[in-house]
C-alpha atoms as a PDB file:
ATOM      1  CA  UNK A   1      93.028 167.854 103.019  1.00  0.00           C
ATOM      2  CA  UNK A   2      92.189 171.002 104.794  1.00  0.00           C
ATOM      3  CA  UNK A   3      91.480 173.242 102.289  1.00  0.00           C
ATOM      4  CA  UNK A   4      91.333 176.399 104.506  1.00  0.00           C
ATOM      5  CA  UNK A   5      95.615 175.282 104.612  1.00  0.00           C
ATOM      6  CA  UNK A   6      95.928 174.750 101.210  1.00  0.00           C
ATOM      7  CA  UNK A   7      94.230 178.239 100.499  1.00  0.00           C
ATOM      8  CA  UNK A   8      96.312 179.441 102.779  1.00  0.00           C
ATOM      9  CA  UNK A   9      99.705 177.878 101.556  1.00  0.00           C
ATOM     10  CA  UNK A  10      98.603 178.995  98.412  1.00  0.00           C
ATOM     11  CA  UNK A  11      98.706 182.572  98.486  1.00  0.00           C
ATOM     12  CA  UNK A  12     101.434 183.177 101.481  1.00  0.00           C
ATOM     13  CA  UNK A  13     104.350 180.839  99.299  1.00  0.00           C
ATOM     14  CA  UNK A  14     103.210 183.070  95.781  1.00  0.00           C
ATOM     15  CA  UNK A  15     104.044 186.439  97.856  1.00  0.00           C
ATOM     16  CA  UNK A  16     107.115 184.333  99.447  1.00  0.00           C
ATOM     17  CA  UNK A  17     108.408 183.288  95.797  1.00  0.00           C
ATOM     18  CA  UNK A  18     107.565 186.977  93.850  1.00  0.00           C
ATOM     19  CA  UNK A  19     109.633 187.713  97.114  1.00  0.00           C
ATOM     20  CA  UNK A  20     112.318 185.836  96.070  1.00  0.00           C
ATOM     21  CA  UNK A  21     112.364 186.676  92.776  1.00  0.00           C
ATOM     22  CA  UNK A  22     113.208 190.428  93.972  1.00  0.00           C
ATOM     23  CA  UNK A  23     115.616 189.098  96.076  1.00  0.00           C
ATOM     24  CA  UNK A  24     117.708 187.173  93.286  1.00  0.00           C
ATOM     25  CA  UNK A  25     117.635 184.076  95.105  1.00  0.00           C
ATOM     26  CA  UNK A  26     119.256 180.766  93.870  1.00  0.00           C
ATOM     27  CA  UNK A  27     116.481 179.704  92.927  1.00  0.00           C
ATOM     28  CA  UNK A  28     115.057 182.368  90.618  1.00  0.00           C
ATOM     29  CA  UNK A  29     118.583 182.476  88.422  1.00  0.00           C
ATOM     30  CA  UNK A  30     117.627 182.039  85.001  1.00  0.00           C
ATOM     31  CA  UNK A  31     119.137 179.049  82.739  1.00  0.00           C
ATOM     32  CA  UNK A  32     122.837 179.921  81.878  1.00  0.00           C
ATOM     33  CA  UNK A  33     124.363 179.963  78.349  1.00  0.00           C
ATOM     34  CA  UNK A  34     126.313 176.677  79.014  1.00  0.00           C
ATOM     35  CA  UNK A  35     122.813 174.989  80.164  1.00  0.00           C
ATOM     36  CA  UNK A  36     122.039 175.513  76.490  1.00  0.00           C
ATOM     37  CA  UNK A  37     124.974 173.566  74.679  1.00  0.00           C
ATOM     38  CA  UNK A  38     123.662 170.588  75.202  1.00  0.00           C
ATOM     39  CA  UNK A  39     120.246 170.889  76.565  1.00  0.00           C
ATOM     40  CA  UNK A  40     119.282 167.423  77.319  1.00  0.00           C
ATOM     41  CA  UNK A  41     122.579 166.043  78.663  1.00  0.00           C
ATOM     42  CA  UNK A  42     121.681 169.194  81.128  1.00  0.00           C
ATOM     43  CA  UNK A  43     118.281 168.193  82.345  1.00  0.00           C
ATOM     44  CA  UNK A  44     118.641 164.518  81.601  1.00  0.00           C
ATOM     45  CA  UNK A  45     122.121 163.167  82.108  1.00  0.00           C
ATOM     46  CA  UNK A  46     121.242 159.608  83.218  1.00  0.00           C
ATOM     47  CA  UNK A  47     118.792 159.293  80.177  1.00  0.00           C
ATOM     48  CA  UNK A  48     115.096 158.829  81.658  1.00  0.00           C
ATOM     49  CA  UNK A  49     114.050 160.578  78.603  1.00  0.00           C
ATOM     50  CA  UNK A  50     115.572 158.409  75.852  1.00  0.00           C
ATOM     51  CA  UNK A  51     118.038 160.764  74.292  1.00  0.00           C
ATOM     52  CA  UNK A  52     115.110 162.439  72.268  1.00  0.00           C
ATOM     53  CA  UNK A  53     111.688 164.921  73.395  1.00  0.00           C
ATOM     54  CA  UNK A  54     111.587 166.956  70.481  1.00  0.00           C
ATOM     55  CA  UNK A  55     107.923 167.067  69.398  1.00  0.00           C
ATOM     56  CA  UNK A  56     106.367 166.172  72.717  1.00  0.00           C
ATOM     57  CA  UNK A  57     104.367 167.849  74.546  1.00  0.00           C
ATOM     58  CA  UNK A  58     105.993 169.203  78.377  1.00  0.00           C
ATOM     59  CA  UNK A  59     104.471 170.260  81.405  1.00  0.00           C
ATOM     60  CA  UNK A  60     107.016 171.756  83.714  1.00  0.00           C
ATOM     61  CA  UNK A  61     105.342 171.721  86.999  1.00  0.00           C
ATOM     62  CA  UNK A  62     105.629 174.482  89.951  1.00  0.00           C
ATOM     63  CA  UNK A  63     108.857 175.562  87.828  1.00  0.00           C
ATOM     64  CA  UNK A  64     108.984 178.688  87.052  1.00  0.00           C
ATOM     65  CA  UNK A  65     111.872 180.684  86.962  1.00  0.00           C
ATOM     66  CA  UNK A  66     113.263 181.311  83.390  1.00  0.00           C
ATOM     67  CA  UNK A  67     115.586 177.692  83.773  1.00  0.00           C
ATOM     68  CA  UNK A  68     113.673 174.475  83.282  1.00  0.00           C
ATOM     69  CA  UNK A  69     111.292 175.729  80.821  1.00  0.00           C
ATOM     70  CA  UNK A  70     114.084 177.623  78.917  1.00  0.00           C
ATOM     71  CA  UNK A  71     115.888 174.473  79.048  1.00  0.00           C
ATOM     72  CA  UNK A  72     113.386 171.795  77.491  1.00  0.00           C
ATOM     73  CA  UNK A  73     112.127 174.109  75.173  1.00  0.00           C
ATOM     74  CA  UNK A  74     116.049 174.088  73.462  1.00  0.00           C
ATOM     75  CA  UNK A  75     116.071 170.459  73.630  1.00  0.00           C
ATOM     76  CA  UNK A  76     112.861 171.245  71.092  1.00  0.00           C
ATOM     77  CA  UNK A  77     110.181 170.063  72.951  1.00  0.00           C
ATOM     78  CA  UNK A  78     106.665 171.782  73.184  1.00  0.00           C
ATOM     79  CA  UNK A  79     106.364 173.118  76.401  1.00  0.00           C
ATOM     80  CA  UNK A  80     103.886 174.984  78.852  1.00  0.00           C
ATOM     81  CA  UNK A  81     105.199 175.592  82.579  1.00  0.00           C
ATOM     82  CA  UNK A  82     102.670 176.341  85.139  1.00  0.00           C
ATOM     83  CA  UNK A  83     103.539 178.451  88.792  1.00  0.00           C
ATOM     84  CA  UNK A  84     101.083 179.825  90.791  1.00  0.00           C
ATOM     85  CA  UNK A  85     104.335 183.007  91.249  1.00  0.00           C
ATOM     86  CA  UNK A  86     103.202 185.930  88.540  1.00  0.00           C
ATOM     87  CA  UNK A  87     107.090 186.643  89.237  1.00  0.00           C
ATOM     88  CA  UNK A  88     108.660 183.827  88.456  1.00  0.00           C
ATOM     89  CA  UNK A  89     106.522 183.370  85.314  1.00  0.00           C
ATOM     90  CA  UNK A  90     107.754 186.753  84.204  1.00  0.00           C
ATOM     91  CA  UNK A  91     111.241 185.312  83.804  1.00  0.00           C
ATOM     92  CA  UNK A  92     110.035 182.450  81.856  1.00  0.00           C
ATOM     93  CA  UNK A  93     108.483 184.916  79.297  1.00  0.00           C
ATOM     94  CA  UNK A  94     111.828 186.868  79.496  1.00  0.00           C
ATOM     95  CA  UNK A  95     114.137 184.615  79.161  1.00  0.00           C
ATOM     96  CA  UNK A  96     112.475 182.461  76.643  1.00  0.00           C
ATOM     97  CA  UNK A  97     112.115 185.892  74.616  1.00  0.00           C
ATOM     98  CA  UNK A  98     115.397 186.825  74.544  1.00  0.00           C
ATOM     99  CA  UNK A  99     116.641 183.582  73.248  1.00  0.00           C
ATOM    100  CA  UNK A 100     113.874 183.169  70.215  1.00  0.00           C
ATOM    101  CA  UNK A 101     111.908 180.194  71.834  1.00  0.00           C
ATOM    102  CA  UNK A 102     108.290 179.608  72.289  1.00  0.00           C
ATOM    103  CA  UNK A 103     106.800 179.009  75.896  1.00  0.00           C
ATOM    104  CA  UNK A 104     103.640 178.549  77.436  1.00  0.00           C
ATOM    105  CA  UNK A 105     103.242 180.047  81.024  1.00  0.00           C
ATOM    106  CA  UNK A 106     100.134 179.413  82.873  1.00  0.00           C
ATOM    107  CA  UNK A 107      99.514 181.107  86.657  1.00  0.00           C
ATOM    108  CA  UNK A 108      97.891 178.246  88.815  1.00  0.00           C
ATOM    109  CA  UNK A 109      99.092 175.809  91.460  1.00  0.00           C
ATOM    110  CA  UNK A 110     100.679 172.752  90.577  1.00  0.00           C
ATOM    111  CA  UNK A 111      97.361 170.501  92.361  1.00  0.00           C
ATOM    112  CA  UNK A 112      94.722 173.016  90.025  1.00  0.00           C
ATOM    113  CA  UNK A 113      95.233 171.770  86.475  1.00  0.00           C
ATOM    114  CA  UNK A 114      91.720 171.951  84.817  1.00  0.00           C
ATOM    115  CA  UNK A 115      92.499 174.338  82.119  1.00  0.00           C
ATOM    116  CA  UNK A 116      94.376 171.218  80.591  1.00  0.00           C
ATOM    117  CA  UNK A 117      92.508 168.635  79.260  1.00  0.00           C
ATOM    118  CA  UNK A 118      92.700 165.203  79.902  1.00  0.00           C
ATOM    119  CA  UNK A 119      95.737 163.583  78.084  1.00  0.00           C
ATOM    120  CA  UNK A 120      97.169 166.264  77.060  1.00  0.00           C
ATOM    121  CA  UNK A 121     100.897 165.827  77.983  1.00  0.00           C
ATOM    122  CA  UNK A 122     103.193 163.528  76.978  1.00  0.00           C
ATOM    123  CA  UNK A 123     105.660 164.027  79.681  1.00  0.00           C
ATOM    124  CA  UNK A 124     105.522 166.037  83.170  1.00  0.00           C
ATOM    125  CA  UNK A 125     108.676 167.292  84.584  1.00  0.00           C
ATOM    126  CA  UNK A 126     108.150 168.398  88.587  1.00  0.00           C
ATOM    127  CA  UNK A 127     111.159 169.938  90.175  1.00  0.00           C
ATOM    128  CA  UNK A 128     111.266 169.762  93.821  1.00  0.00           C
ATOM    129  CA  UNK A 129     108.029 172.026  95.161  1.00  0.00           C
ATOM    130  CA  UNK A 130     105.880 169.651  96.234  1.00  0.00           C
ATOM    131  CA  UNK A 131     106.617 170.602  99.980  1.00  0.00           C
ATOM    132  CA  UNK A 132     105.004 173.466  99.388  1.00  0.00           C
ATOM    133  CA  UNK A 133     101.621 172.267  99.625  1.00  0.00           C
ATOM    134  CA  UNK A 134      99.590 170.469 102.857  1.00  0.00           C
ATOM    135  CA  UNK A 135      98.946 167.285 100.933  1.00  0.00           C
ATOM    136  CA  UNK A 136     100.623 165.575  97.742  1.00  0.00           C
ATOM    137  CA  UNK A 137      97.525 163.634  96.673  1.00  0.00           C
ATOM    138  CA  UNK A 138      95.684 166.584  94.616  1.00  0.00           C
ATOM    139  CA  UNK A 139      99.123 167.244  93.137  1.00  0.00           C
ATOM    140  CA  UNK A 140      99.175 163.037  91.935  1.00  0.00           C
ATOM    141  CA  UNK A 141      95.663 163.539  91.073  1.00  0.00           C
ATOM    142  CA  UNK A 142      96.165 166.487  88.348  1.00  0.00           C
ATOM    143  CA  UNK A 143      99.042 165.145  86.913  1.00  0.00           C
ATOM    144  CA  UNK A 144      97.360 161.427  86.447  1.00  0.00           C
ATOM    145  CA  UNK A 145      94.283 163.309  84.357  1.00  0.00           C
ATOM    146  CA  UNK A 146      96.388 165.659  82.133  1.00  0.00           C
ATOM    147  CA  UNK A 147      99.100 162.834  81.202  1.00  0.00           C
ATOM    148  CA  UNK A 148      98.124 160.827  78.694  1.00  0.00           C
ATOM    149  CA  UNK A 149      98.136 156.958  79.659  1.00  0.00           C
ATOM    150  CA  UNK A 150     102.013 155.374  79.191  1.00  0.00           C
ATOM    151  CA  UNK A 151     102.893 159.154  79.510  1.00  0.00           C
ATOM    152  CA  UNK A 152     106.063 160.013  82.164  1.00  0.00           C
ATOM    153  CA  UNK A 153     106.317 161.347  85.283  1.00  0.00           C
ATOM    154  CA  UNK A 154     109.970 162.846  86.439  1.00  0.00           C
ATOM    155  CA  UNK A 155     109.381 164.500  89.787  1.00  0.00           C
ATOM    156  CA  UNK A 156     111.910 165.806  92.705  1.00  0.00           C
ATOM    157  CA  UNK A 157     110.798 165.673  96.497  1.00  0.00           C
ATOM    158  CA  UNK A 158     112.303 166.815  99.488  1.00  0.00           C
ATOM    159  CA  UNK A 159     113.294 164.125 101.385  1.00  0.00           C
ATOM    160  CA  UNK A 160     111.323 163.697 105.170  1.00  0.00           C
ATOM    161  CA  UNK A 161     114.738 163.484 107.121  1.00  0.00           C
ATOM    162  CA  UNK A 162     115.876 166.835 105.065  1.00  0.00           C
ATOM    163  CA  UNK A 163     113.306 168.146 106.741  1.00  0.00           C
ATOM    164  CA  UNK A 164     113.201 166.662 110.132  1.00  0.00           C
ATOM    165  CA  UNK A 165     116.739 167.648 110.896  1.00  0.00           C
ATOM    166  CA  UNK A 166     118.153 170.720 112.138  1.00  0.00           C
ATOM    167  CA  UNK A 167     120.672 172.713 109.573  1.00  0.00           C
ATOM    168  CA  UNK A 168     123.210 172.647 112.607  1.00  0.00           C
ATOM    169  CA  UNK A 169     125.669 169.960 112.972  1.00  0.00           C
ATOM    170  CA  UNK A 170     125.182 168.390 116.616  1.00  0.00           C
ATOM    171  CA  UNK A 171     128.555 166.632 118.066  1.00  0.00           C
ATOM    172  CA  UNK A 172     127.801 163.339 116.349  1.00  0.00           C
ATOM    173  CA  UNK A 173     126.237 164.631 113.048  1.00  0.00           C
ATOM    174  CA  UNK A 174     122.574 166.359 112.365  1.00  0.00           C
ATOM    175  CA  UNK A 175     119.716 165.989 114.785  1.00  0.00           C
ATOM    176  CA  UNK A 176     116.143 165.112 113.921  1.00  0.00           C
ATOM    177  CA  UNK A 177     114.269 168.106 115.286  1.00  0.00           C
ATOM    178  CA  UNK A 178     110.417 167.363 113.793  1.00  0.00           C
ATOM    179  CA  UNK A 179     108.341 164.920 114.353  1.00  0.00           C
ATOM    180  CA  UNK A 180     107.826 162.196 111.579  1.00  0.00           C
ATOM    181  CA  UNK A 181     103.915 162.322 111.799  1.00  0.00           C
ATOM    182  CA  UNK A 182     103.445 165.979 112.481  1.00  0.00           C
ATOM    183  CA  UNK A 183     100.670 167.731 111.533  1.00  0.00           C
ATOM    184  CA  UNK A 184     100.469 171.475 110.170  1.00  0.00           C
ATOM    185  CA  UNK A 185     103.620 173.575 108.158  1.00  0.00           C
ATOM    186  CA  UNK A 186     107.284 173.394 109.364  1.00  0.00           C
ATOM    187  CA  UNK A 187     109.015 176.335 111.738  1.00  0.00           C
ATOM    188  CA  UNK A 188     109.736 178.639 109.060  1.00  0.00           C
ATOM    189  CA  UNK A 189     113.838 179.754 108.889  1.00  0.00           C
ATOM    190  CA  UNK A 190     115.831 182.266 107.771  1.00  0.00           C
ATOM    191  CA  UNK A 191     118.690 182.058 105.382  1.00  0.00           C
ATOM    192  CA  UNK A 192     119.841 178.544 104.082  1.00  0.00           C
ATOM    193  CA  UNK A 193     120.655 176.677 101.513  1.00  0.00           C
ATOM    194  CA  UNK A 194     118.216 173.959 102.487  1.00  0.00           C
ATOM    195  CA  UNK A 195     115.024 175.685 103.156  1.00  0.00           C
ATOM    196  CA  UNK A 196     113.071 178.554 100.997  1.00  0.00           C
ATOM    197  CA  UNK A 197     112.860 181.591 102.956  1.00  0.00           C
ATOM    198  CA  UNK A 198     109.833 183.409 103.833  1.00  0.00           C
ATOM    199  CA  UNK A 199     107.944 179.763 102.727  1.00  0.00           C
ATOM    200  CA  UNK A 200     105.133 177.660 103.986  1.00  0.00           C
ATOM    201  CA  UNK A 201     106.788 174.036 103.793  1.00  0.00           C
ATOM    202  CA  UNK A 202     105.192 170.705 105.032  1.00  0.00           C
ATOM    203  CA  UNK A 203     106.869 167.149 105.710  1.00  0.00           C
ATOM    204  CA  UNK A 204     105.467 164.782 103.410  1.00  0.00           C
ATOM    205  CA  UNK A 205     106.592 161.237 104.602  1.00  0.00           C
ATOM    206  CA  UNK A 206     107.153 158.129 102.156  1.00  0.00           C
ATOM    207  CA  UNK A 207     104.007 157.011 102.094  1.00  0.00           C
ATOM    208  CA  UNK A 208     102.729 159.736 100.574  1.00  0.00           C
ATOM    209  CA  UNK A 209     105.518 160.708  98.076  1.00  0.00           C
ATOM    210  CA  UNK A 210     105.829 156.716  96.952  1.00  0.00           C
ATOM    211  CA  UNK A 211     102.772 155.208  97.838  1.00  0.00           C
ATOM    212  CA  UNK A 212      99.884 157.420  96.750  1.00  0.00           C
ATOM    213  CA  UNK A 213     101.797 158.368  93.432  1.00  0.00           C
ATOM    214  CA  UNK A 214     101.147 154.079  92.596  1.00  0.00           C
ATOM    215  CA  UNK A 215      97.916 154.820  94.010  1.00  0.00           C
ATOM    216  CA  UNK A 216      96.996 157.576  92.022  1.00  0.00           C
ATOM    217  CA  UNK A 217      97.643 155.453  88.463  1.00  0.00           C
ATOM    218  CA  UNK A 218     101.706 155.754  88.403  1.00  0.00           C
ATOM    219  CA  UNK A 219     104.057 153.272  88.327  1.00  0.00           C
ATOM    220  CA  UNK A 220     107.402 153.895  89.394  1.00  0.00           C
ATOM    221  CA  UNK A 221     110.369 152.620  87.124  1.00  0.00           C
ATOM    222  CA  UNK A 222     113.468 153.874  88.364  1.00  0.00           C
ATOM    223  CA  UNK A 223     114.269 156.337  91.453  1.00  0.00           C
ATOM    224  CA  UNK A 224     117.683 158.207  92.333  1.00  0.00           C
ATOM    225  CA  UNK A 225     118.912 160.245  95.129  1.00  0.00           C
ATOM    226  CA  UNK A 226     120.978 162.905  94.126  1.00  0.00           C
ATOM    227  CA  UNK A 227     124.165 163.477  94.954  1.00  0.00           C
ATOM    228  CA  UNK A 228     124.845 166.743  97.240  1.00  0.00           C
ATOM    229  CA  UNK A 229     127.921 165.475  99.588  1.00  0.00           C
ATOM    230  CA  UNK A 230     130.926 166.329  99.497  1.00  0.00           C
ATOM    231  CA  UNK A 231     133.541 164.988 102.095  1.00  0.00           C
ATOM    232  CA  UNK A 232     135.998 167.765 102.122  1.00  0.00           C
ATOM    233  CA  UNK A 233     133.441 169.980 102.645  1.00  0.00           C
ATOM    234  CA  UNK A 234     133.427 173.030 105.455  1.00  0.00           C
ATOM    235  CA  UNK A 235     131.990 171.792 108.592  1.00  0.00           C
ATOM    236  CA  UNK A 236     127.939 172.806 108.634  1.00  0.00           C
ATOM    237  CA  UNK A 237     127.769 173.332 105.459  1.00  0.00           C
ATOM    238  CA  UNK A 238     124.985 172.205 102.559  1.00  0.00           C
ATOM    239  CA  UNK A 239     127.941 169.754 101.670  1.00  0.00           C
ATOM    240  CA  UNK A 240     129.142 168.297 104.821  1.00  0.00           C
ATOM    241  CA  UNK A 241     125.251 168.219 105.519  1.00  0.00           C
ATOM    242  CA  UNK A 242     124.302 166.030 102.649  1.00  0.00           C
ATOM    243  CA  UNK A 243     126.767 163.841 103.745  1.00  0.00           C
ATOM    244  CA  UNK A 244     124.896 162.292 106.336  1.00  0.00           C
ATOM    245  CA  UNK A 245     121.117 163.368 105.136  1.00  0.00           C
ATOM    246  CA  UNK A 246     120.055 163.083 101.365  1.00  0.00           C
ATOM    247  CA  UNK A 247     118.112 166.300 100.366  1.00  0.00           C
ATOM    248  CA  UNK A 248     116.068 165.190  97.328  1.00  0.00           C
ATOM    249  CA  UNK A 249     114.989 161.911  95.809  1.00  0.00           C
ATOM    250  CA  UNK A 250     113.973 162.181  92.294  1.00  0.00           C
ATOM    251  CA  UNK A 251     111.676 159.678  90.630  1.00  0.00           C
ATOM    252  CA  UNK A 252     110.418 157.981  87.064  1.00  0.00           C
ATOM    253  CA  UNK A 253     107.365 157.194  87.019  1.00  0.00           C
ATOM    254  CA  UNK A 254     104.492 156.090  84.186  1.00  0.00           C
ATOM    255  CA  UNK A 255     101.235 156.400  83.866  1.00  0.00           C
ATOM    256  CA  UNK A 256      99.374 153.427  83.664  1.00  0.00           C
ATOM    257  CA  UNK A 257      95.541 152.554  82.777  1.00  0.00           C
ATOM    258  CA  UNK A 258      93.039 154.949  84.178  1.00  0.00           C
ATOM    259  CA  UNK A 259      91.051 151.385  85.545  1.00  0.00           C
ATOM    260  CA  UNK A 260      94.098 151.273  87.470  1.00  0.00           C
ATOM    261  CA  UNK A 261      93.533 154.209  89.691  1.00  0.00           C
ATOM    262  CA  UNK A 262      92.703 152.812  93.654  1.00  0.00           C
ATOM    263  CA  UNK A 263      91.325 155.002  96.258  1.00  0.00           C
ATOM    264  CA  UNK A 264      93.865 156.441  98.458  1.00  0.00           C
ATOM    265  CA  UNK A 265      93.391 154.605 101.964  1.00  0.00           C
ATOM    266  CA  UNK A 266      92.777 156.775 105.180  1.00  0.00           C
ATOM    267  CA  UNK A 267      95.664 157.850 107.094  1.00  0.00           C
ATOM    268  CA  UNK A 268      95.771 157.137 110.602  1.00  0.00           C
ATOM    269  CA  UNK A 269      97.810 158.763 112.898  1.00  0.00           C
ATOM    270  CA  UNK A 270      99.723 156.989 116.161  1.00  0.00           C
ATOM    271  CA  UNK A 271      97.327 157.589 119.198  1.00  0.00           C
ATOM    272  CA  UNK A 272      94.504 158.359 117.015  1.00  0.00           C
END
């Protein structure tokens, strides 16, 4: 990895997310009363987490923002979320005040975890923000040292077609615009309901999001895409879009024996 990029990835998407955060955007909306009822069945309604994480210890990963944090912290689990946005931290500290619970925030980026110690999670939960970095691989790395061995591993990923296509339907459905093996961030845009605006955002493709997580000491139990589409939905819209190109794939994965952990192979490139 480049790290002149990642530097730079770094700091532009914390400006683009304290951005954001002034902005009100989607993303930044704290957790609602009704995400609080039932907390689990909110974060959890397929059951990855056995019905049950009071107790544990819970990183919440690049997820800052007053909701997931909020949210697992009801469900009575012990939890410390880490952003490398002072902003969206702020709402975590906010929100988690106003409501009586204890949280953890930490201000780093989600691949610069050595102020935890090794082991010391039981379970990491990674909302979609891996695109936000050049390479996945340091982000695999940190989590594999800080969870402790048989720990899980619930992550979300933009999907590489998401963001190959264009955000405008074509005549026959939604064109792939980028490259598969492209090197560098994507064109940047301006509002949508797909894309972050104001972000740095790179295509990770499945070999990197499935391959180097088993190669960084995971292994993957289950995996779900989920559900966006709607087919009533208004013509170019983030409904009628999903329809023909998942956005996110979410995955379970454990974390096995550290003597399990395998280099990560070099990647070659076509015409290299």
């Amino acid at each position: 990895m480049n790290k002149g990029e990642r530097d730079r990835a770094c700091q532009h998407n914390r400006q683009a997310w304290d951005r954001l955060v002034e902005k009100k955007n989607r993303f930044t909306r704290p957790a609602k009363d009704e995400d609080l009822v039932d907390p689990l069945s909110t974060v959890d309604a397929i059951g990855w987490l056995g019905g049950n994480i009071r107790g544990l210890k819970l990183l919440c990963l690049a997820a800052g923002g007053g909701k997931h944090a909020v949210i697992y912290a009801e469900a009575g689990a012990d939890v410390t979320v880490v952003d490398l946005s002072p902003a969206m931290l702020e709402l975590d500290r906010l929100v988690a005040a106003e409501r009586g619970l204890d949280v953890r925030t930490v201000e780093t980026s989600m691949d610069d975890l050595k102020m935890f110690g090794e082991g010391e999670f039981d379970l990491v939960i990674h909302p979609v923000s891996s695109c936000y970095l050049p390479s996945i691989v340091p982000v695999y790395q940190a989590v594999a040292r800080v969870l402790r061995v048989g720990g899980l591993y619930i992550s979300q990923h933009k999907q590489p077609t998401n963001l190959q296509s264009g955000m405008e339907p074509s005549v026959s459905g939604y064109e792939i615009t980028e490259p598969y093996y492209r090197q560098g961030s994507l064109p940047q845009v301006g509002n949508s309901l797909l894309r972050e605006e104001g972000t740095l955002e790179y295509l990770h493709r499945w070999e990197e999001i499935l391959g180097d997580l088993c190669r960084c000491g995971f292994v993957i139990e289950d995996l779900t895409e989920p559900v966006h589409g709607k087919p009533d939905a208004e013509h170019g819209s983030f409904g009628h879009r999903a329809m023909y190109i998942a956005p996110y794939i979410r995955i379970k994965a454990r974390r096995l024996n550290p003597d399990y952990l395998q280099p990560t192979p070099s990647v070659i490139l076509p015409g290299s």
